[in-house]
N, C-alpha and C. Protein backbone atom coordinates (compact mmCIF):
# COMPACT_ATOMS: atom_id res chain seq x y z
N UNK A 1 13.77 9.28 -19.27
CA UNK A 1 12.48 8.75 -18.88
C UNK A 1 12.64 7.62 -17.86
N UNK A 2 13.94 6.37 -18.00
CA UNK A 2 13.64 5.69 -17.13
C UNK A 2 13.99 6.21 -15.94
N UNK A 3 15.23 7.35 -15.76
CA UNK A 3 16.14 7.74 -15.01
C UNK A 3 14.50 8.26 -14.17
N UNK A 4 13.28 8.83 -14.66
CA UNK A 4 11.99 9.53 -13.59
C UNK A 4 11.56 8.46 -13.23
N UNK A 5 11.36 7.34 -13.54
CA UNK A 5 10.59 6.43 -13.14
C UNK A 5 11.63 5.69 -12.02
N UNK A 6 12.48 5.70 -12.19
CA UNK A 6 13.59 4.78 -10.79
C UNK A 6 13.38 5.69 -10.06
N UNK A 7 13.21 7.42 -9.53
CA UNK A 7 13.48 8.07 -8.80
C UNK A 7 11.36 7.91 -8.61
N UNK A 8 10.63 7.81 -9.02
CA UNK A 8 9.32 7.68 -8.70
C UNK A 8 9.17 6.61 -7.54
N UNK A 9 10.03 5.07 -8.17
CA UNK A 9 9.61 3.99 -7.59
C UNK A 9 10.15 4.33 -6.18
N UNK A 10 11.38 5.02 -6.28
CA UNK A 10 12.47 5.24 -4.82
C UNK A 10 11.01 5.97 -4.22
N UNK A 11 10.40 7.22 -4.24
CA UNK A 11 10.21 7.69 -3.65
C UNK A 11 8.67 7.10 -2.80
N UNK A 12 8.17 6.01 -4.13
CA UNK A 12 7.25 5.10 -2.96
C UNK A 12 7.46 4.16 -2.23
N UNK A 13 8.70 3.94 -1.60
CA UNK A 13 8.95 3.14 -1.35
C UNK A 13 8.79 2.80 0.34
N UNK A 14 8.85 4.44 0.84
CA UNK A 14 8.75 4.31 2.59
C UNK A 14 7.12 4.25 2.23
N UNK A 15 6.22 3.94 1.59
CA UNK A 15 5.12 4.37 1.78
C UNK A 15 4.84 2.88 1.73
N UNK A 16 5.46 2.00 1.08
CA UNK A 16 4.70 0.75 1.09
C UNK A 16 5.82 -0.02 2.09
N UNK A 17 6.41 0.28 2.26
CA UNK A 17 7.49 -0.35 3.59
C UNK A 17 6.20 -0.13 4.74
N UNK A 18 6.21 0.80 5.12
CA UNK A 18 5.15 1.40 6.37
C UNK A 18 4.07 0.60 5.87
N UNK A 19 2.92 0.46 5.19
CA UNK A 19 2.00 -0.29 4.45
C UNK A 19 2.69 -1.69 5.56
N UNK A 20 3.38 -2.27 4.40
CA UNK A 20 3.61 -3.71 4.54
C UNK A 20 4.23 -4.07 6.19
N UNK A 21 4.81 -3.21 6.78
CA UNK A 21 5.08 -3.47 8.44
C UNK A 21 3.66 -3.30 9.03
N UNK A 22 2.65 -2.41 8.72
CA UNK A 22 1.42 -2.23 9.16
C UNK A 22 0.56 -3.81 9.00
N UNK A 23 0.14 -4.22 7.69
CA UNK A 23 -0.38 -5.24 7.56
C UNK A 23 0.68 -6.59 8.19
N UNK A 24 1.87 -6.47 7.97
CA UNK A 24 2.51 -7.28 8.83
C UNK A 24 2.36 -7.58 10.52
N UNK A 25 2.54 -6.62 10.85
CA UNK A 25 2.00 -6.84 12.50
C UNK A 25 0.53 -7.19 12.37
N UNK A 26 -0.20 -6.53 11.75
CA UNK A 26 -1.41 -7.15 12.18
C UNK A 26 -1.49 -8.45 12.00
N UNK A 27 -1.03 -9.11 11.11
CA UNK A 27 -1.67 -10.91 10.71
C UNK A 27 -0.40 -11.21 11.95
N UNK A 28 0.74 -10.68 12.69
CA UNK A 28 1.58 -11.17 13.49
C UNK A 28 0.36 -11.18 14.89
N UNK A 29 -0.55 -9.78 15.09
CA UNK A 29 -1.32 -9.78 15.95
C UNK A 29 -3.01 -11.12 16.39
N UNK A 30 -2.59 -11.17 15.25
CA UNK A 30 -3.82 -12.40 14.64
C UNK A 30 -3.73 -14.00 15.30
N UNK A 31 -1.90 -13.78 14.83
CA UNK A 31 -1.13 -15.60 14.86
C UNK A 31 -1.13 -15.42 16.71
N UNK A 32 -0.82 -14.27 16.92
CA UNK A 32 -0.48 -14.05 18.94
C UNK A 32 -1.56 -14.43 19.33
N UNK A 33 -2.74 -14.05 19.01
CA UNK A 33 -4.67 -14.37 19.18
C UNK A 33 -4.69 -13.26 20.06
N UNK A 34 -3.97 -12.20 19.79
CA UNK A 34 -4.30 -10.71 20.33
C UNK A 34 -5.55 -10.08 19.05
N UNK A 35 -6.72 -10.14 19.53
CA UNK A 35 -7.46 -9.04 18.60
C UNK A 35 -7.47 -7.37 18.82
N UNK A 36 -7.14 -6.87 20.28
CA UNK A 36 -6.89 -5.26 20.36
C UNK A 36 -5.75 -4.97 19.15
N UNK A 37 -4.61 -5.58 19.78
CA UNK A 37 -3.44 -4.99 18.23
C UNK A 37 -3.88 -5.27 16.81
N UNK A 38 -4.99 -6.49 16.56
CA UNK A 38 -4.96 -6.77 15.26
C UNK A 38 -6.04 -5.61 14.66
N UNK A 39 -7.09 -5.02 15.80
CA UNK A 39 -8.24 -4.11 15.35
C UNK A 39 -7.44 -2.64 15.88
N UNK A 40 -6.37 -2.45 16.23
CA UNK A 40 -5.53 -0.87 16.46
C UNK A 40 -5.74 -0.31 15.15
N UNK A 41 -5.28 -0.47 13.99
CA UNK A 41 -5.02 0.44 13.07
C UNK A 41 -6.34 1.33 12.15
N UNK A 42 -7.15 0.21 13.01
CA UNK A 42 -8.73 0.38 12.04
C UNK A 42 -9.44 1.60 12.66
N UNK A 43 -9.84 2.36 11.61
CA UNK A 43 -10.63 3.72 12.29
C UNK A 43 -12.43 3.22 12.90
N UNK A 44 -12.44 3.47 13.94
CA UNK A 44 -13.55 2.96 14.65
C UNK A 44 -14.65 3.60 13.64
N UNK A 45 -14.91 4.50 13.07
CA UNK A 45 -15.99 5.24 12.09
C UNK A 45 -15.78 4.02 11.09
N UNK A 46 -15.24 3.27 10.60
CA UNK A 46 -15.38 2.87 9.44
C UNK A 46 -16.48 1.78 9.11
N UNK A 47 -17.11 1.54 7.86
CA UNK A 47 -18.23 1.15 7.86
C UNK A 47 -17.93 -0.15 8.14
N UNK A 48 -18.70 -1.02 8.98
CA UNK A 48 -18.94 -2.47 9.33
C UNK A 48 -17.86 -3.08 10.55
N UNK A 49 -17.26 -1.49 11.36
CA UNK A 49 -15.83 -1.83 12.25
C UNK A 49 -16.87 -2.79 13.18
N UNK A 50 -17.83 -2.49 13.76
CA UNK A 50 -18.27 -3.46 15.23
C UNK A 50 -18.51 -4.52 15.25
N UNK A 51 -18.62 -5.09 13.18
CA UNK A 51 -18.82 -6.03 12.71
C UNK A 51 -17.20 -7.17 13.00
N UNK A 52 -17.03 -6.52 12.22
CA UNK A 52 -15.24 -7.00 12.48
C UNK A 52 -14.70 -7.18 13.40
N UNK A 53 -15.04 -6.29 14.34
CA UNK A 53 -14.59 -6.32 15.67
C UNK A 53 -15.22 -8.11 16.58
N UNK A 54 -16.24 -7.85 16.40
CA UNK A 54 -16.92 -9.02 16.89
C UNK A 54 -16.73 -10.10 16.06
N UNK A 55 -16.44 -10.24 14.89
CA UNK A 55 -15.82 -11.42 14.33
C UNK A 55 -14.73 -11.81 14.34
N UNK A 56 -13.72 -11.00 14.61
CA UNK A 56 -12.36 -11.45 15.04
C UNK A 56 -12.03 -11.60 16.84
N UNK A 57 -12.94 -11.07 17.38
CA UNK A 57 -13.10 -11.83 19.05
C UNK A 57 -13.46 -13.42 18.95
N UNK A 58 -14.74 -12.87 18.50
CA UNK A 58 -15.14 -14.90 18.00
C UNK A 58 -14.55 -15.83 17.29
N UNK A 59 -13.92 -15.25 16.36
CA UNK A 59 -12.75 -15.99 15.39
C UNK A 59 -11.57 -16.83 16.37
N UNK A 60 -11.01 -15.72 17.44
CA UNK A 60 -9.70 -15.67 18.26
C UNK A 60 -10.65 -16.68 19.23
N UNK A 61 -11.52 -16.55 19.87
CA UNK A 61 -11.79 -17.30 21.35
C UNK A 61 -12.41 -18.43 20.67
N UNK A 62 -12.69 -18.77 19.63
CA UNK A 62 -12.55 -20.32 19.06
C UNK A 62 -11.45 -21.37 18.59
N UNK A 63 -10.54 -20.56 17.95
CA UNK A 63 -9.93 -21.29 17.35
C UNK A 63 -7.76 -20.54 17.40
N UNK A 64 -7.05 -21.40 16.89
CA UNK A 64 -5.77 -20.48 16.93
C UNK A 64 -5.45 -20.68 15.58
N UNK A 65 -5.23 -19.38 15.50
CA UNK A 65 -4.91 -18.92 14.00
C UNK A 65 -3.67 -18.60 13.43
N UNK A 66 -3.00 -19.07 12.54
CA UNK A 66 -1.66 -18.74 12.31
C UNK A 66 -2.10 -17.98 10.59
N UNK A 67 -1.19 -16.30 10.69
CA UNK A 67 -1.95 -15.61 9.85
C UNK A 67 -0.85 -15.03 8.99
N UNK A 68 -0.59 -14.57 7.39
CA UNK A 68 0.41 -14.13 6.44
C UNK A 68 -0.37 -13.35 5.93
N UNK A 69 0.23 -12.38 5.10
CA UNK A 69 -0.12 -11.50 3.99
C UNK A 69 1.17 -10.80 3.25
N UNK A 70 0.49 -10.87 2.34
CA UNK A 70 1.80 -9.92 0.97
C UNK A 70 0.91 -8.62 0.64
N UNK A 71 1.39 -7.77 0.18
CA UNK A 71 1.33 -6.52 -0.24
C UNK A 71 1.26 -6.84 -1.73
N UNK A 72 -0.26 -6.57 -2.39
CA UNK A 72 0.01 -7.34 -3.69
C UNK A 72 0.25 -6.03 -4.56
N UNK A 73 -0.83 -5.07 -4.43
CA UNK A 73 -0.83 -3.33 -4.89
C UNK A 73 -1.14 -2.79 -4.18
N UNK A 74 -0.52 -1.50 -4.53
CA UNK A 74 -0.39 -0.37 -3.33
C UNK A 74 -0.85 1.09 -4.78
N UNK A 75 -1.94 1.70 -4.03
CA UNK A 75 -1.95 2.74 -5.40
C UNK A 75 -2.42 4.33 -3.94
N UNK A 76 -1.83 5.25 -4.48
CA UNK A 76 -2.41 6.60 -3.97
C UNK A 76 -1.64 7.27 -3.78
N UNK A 77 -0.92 8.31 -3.01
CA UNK A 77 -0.31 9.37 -2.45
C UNK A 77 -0.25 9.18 -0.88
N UNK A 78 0.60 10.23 -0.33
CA UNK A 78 0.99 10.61 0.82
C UNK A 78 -0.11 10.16 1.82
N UNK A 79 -1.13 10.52 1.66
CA UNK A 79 -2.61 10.76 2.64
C UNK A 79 -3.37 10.05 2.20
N UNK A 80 -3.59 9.19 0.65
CA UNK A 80 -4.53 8.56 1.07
C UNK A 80 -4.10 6.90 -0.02
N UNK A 81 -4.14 5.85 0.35
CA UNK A 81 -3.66 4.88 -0.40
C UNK A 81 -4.97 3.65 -0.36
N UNK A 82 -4.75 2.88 -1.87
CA UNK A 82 -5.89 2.15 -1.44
C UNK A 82 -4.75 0.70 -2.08
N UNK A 83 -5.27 -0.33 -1.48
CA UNK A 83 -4.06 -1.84 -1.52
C UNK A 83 -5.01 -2.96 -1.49
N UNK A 84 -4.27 -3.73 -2.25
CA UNK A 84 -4.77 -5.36 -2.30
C UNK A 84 -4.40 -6.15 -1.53
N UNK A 85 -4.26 -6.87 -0.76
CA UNK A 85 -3.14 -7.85 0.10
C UNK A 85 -4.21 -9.40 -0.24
N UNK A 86 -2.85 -10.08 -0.22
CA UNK A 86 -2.92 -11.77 -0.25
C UNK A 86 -3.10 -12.05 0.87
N UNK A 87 -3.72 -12.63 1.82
CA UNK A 87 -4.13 -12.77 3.09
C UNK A 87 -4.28 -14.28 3.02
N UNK A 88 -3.22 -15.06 4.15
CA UNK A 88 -3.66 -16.52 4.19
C UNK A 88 -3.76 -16.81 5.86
N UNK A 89 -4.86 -17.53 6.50
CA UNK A 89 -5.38 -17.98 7.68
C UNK A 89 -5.51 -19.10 7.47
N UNK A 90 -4.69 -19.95 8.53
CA UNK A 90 -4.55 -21.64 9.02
C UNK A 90 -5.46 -21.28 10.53
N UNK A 91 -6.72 -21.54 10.35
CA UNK A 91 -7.43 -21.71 11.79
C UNK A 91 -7.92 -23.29 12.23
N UNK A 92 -7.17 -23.51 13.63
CA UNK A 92 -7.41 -24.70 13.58
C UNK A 92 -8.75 -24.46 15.21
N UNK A 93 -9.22 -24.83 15.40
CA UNK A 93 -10.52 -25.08 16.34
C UNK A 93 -9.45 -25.56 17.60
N UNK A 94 -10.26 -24.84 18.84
CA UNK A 94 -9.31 -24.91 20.47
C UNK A 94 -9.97 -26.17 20.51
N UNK A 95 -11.06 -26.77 20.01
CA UNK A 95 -11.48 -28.03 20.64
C UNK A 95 -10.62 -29.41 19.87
N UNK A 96 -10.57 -30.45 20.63
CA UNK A 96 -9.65 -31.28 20.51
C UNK A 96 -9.85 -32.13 19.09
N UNK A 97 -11.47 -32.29 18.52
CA UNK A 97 -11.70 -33.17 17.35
C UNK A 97 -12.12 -31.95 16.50
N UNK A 98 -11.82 -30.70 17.11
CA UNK A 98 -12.98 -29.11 16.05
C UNK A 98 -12.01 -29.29 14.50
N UNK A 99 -12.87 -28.13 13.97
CA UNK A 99 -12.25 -28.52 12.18
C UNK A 99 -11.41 -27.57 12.56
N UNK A 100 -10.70 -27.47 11.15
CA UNK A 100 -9.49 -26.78 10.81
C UNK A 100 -10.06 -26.45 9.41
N UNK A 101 -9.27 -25.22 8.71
CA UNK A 101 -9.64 -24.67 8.03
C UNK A 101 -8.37 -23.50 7.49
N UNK A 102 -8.41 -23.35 6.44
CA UNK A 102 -7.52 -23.27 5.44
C UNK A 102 -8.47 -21.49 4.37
N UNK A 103 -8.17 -20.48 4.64
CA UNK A 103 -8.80 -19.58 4.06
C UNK A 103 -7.76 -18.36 3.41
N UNK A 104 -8.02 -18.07 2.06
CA UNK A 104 -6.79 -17.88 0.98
C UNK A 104 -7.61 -16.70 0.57
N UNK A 105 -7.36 -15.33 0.35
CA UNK A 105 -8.00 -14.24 -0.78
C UNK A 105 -7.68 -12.90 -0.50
N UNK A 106 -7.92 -12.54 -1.57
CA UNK A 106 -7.03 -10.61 -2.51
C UNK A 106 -8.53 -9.59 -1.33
N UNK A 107 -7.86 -9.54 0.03
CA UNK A 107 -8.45 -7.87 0.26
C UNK A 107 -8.38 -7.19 -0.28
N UNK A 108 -9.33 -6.12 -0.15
CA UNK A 108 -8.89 -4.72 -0.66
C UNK A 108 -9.71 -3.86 0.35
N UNK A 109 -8.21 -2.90 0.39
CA UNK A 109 -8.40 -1.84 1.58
C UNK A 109 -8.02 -0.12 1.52
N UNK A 110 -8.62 0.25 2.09
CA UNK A 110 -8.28 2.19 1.83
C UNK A 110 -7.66 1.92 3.40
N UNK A 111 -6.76 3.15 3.40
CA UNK A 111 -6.24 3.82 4.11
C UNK A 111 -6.10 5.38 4.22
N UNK A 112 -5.70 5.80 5.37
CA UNK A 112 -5.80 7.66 5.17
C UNK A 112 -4.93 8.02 6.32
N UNK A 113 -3.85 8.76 5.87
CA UNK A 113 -2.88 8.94 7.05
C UNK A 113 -3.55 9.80 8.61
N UNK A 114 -3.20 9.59 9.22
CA UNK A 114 -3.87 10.33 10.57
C UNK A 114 -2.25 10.65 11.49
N UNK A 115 -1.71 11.85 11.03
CA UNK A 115 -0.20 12.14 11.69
C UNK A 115 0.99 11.84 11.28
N UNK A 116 1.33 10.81 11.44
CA UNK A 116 2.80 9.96 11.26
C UNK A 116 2.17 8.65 10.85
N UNK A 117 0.96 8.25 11.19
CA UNK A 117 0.64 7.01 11.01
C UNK A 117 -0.65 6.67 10.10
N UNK A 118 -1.05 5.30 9.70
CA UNK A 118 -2.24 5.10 8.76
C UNK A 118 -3.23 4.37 9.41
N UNK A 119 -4.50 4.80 9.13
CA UNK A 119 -5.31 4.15 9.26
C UNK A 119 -6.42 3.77 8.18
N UNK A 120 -6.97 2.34 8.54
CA UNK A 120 -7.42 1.63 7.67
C UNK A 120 -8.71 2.51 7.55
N UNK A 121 -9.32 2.44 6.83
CA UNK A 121 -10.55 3.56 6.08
C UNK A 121 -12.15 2.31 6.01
N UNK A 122 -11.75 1.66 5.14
CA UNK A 122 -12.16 0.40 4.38
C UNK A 122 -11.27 -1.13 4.12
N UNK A 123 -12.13 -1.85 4.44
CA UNK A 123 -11.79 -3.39 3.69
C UNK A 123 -12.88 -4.28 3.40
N UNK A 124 -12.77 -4.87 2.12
CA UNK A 124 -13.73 -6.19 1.76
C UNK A 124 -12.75 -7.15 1.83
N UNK A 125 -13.12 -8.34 2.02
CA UNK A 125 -14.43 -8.31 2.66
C UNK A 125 -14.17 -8.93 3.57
N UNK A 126 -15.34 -7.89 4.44
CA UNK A 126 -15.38 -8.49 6.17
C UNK A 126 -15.17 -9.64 6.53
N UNK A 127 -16.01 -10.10 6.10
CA UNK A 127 -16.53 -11.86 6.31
C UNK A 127 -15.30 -13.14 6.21
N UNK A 128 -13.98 -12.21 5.70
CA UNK A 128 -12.83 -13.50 5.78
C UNK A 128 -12.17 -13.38 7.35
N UNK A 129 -12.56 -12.69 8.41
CA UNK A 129 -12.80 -12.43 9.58
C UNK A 129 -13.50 -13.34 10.18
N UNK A 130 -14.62 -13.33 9.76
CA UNK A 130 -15.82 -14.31 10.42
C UNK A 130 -15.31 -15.63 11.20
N UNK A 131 -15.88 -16.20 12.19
CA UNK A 131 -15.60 -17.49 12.49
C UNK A 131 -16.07 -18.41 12.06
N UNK A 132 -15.23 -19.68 12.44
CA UNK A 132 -15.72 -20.73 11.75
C UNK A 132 -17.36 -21.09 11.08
N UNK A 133 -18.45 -20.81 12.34
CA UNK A 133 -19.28 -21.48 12.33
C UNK A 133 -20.33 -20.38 11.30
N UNK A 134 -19.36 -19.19 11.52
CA UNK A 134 -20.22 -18.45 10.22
C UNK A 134 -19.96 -18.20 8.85
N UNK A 135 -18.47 -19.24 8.42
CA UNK A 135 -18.30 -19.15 7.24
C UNK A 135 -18.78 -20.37 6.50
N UNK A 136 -19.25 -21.33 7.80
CA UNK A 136 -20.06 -22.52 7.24
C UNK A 136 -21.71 -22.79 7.24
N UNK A 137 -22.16 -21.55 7.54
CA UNK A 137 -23.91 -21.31 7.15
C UNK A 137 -24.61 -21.36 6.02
């Protein structure tokens, strides 16, 4: 029995490697204040993308962001996986006296392979995207 379960864990293992290099570049795409690479993986159909999209332009052309995440769970198969990630953002404001801000919390996201590669399906919640001036309304 344990001898199936070591050969289970082996066999998820390129699946959350790929996962975790995926969410890795992106928060690397985030800290660069590139938003095209950080919005690449996201399927343009997905519900609230133009939302996101426009909150992480506004996010990036306000402020510079230095961005992490961990891979907290990873649950699904080959084609379709759904994950938690720890997501931490240090955004400090381009203006010289602007705030800074400190934002900590458990996404959760679907994915669905498209070829060789994944794309994001779903994530909640949007709004840890948002910029400054709209997480303080």
């Amino acid at each position: 029995m344990q001898r199936r379960r070591f050969l289970l864990c082996l066999l998820a293992l390129p699946e959350a490697s790929s996962l975790l290099d995926l969410f890795a570049s992106m928060a690397q795409a985030l800290s660069a204040g590139n938003p095209s690479d950080f919005l690449a993986p996201f399927e343009r159909s997905m519900p609230g993308y133009r939302k996101l999209e426009s909150q992480v332009f506004a996010l990036l052309s306000q402020a510079e962001v230095a961005s992490s995440v961990e891979l907290v769970q990873d649950q699904g198969d080959d084609q379709r996986r759904r994950v938690e990630l720890d997501w931490i953002l240090e955004i400090r404001s381009h203006l010289p006296a602007g705030p800074s801000e400190h934002r900590r919390q458990l996404l959760k996201a679907g994915l669905t392979r498209r070829g060789k590669s994944w794309k994001i399906v779903s994530l909640e919640p949007l709004s840890f995207f948002a910029p400054q001036s709209s997480m303080n309304q």
